[in-house]
C-alpha atoms as a PDB file:
ATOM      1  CA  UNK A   1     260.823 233.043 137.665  1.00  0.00           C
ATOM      2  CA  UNK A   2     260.144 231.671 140.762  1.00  0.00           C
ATOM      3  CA  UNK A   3     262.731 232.665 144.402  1.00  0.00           C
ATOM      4  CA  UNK A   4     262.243 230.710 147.610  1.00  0.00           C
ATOM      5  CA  UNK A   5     262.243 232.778 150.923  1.00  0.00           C
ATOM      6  CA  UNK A   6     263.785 230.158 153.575  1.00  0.00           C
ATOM      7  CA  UNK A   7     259.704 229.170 154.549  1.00  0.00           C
ATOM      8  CA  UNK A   8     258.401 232.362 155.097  1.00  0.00           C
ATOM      9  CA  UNK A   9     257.054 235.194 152.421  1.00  0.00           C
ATOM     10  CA  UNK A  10     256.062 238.952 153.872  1.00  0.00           C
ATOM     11  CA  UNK A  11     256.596 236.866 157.480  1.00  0.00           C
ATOM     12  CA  UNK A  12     253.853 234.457 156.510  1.00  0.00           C
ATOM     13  CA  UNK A  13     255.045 230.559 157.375  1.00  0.00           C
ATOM     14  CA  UNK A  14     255.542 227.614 154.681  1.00  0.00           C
ATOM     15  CA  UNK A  15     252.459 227.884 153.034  1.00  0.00           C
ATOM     16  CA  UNK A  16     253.243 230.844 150.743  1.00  0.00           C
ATOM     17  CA  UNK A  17     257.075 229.916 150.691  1.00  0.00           C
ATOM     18  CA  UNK A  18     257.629 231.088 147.079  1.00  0.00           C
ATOM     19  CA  UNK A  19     257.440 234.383 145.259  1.00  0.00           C
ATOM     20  CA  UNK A  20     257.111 234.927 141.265  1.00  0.00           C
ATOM     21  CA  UNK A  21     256.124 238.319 139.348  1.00  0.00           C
ATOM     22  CA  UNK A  22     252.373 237.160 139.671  1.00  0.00           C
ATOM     23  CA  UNK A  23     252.120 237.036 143.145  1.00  0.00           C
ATOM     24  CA  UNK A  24     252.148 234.700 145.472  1.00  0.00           C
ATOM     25  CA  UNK A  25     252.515 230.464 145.364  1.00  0.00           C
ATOM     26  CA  UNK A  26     250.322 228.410 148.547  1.00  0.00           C
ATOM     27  CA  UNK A  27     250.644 225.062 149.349  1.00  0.00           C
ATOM     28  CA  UNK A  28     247.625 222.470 149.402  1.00  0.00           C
ATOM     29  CA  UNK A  29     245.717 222.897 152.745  1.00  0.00           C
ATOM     30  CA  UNK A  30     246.254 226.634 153.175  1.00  0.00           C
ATOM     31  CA  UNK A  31     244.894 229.340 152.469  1.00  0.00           C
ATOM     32  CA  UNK A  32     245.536 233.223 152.572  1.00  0.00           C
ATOM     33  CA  UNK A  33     246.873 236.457 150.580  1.00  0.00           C
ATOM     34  CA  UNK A  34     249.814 238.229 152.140  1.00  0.00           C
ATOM     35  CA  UNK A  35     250.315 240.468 149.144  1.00  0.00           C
ATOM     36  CA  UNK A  36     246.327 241.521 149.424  1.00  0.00           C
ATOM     37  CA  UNK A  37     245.628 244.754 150.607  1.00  0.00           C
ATOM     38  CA  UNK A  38     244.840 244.554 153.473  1.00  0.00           C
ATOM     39  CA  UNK A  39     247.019 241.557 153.965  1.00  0.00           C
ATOM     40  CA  UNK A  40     245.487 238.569 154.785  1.00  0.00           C
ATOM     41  CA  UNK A  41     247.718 235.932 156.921  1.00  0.00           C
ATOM     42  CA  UNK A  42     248.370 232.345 155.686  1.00  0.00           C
ATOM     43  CA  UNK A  43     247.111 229.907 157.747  1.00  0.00           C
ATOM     44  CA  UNK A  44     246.352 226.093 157.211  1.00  0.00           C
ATOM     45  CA  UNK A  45     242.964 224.897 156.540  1.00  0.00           C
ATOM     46  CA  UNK A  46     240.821 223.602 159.652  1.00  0.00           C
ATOM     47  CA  UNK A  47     238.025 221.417 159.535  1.00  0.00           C
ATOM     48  CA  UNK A  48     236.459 223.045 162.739  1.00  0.00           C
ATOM     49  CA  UNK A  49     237.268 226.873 161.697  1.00  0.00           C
ATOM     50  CA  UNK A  50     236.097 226.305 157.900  1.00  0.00           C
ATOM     51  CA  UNK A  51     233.171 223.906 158.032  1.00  0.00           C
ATOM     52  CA  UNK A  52     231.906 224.012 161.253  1.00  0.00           C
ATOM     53  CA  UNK A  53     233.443 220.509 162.391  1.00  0.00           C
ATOM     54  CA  UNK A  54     230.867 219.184 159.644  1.00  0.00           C
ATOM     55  CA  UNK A  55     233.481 218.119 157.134  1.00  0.00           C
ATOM     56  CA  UNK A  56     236.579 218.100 156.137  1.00  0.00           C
ATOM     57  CA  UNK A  57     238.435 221.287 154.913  1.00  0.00           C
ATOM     58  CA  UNK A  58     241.005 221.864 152.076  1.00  0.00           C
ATOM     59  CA  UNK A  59     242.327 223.504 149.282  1.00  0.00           C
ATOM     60  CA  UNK A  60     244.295 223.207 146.585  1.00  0.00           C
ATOM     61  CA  UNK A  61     248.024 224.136 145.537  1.00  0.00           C
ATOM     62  CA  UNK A  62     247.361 228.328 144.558  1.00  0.00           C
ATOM     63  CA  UNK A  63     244.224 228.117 145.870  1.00  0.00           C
ATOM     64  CA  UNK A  64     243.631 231.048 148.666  1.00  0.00           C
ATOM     65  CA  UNK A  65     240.662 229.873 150.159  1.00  0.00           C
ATOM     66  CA  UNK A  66     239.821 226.764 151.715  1.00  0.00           C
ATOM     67  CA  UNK A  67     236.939 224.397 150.492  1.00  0.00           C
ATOM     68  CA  UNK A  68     234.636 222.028 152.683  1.00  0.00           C
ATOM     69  CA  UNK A  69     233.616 218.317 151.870  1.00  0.00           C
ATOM     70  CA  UNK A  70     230.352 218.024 153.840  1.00  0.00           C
ATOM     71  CA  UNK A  71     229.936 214.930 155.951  1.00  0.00           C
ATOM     72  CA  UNK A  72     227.081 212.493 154.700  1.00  0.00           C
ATOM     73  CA  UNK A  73     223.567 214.879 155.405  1.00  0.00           C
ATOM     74  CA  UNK A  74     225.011 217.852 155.189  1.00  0.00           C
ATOM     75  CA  UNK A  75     225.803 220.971 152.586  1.00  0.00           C
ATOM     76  CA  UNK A  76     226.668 224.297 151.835  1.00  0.00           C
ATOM     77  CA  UNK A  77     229.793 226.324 151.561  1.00  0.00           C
ATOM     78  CA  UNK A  78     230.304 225.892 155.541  1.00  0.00           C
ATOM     79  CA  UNK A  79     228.470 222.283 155.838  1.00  0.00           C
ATOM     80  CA  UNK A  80     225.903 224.791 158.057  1.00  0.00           C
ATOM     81  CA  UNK A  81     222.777 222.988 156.548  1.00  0.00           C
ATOM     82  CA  UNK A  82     220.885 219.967 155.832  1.00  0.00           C
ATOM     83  CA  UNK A  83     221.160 218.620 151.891  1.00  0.00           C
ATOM     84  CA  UNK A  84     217.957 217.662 150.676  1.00  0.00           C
ATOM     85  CA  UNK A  85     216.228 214.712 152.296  1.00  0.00           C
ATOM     86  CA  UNK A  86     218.031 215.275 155.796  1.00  0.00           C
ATOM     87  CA  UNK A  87     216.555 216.816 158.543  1.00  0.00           C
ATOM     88  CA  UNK A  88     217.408 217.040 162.681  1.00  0.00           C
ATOM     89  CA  UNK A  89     219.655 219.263 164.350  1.00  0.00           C
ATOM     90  CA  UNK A  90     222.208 217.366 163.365  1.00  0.00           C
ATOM     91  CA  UNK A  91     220.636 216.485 159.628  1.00  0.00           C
ATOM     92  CA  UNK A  92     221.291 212.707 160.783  1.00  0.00           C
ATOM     93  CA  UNK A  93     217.493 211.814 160.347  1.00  0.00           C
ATOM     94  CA  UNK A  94     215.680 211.537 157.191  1.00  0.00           C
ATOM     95  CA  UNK A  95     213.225 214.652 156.270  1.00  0.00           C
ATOM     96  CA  UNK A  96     209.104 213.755 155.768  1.00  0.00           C
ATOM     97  CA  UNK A  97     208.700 211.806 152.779  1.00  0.00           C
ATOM     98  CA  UNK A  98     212.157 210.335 152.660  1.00  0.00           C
ATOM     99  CA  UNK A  99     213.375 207.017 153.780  1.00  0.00           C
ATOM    100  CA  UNK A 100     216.539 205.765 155.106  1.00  0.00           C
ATOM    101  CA  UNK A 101     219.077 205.390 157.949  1.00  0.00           C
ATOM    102  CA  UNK A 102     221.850 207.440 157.980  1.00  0.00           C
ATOM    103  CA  UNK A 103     222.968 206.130 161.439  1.00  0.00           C
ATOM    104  CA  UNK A 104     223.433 202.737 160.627  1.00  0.00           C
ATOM    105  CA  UNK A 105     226.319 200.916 160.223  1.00  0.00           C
ATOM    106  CA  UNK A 106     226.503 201.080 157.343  1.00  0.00           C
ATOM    107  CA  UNK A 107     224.538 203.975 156.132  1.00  0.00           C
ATOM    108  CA  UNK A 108     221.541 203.928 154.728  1.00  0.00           C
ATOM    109  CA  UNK A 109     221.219 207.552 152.494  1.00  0.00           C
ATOM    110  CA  UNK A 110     217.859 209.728 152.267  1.00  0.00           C
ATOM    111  CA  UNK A 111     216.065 208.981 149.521  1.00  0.00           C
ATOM    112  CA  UNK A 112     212.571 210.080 149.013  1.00  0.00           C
ATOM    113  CA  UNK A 113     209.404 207.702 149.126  1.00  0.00           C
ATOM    114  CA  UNK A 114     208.410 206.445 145.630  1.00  0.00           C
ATOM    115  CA  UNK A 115     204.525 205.350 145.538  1.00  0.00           C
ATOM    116  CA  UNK A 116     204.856 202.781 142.975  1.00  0.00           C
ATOM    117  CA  UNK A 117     207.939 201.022 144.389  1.00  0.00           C
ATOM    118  CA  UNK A 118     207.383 201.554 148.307  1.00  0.00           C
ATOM    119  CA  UNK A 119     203.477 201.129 148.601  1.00  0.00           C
ATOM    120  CA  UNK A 120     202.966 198.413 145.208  1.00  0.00           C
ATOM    121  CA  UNK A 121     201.409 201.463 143.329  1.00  0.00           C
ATOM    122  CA  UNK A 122     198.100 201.295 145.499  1.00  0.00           C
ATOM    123  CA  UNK A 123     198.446 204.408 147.803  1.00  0.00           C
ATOM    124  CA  UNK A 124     200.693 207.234 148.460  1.00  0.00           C
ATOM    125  CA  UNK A 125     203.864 206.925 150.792  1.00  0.00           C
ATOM    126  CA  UNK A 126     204.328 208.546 153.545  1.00  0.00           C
ATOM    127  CA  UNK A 127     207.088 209.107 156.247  1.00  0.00           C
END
């Protein structure tokens, strides 16, 4: 049995707008657990906050965490590091031994050197 609270639940805005004997109901895009001890506030997911401006954060309905979608280069629970094959400060250049462009219009993705295909089988490719 679920009761709606006018938007708010234990103070807490929209997101966590209904309550049921199991706890507590959130909205896609926020995250948060005002019933947790300690409480923590609901708030709505944030790209810069949750993945370091390197992605795009959200969660789904129930959910009380956000998740990150990493842009192109990047990986990890925060987007904080480079995904295999990227490398730079802003993992926006391709790491030794791996070809591509990922600056270009359109991008070219990482991939690594291949011996056979990129030097006709007679050496050993290098970046």
């Amino acid at each position: 049995e679920l009761r709606h609270v006018r938007g708010e639940f234990h103070g807490q805005p929209d997101c966590c707008a209904c309550s049921s004997v199991h706890g507590v109901r959130r909205r896609a895009d926020f995250k948060g657990n005002p019933t947790a001890a300690p409480a923590v506030p609901c708030t709505a997911c944030d790209d810069a906050a949750d993945c370091n401006g390197k992605g795009s954060a959200s969660s789904t309905a129930g959910s009380s965490s956000c998740k990150c979608d990493c842009d192109a280069g990047r990986q990890g629970a925060t987007c904080d590091s480079c995904a295999a094959g990227y490398d730079g400060a802003n993992c926006d250049i391709c790491a030794a031994n791996f070809k591509g462009n990922p600056t270009a219009a359109p991008a070219v993705p990482c991939t690594a050197c291949d011996d056979a295909a990129d030097c006709n089988g007679k050496g050993n490719s290098t970046s």
